[in-house]
Protein backbone atom coordinates (compact mmCIF):
# COMPACT_ATOMS: atom_id res chain seq x y z
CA UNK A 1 48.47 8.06 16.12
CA UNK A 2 49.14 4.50 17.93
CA UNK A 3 51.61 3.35 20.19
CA UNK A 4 53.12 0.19 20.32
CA UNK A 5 54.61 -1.27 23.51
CA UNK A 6 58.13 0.02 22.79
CA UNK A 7 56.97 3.70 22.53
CA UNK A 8 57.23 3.88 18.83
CA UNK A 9 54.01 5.41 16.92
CA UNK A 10 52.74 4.67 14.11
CA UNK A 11 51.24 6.52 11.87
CA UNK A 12 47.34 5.99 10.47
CA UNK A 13 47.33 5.52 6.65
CA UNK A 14 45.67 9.27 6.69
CA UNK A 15 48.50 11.03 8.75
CA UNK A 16 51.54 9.20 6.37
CA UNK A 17 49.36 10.57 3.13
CA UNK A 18 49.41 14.23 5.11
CA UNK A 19 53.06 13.91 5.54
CA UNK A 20 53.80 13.03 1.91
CA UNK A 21 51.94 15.99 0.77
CA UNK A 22 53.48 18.43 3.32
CA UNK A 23 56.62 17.35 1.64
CA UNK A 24 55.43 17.57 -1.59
CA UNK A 25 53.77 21.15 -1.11
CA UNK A 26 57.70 22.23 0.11
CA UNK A 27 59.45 20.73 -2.47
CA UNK A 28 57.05 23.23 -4.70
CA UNK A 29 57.94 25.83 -2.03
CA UNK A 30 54.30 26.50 -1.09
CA UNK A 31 55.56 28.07 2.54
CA UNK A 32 54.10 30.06 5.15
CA UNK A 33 55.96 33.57 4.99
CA UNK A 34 57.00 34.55 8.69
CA UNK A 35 54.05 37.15 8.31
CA UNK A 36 51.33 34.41 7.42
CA UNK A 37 52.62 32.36 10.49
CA UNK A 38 52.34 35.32 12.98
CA UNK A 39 48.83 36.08 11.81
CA UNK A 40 48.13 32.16 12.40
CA UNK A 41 50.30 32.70 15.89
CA UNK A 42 47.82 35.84 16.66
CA UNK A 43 44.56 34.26 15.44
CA UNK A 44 44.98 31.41 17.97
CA UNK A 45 46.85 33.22 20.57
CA UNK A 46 49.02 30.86 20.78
């Protein structure tokens, strides 16, 4: 991501295209479940 001298970023052409399909995969309501995003959680230890 780059930052312009006003603090604004801008996205690369590669992180608006992941964005558009993040949208597009919940609009088809492919979601984590709170299950799968505890596993992730665990897995990470985060």
């Amino acid at each position: 991501m780059g930052k312009d001298d006003e603090g604004v970023y801008q996205l690369t052409p590669e992180e608006e295209a992941d964005l558009e399909e993040a949208d597009r995969e919940i609009e088809r309501g492919e979601i984590a479940t709170e299950e799968e995003v505890r596993a992730m959680w665990a897995k990470y230890r985060l």
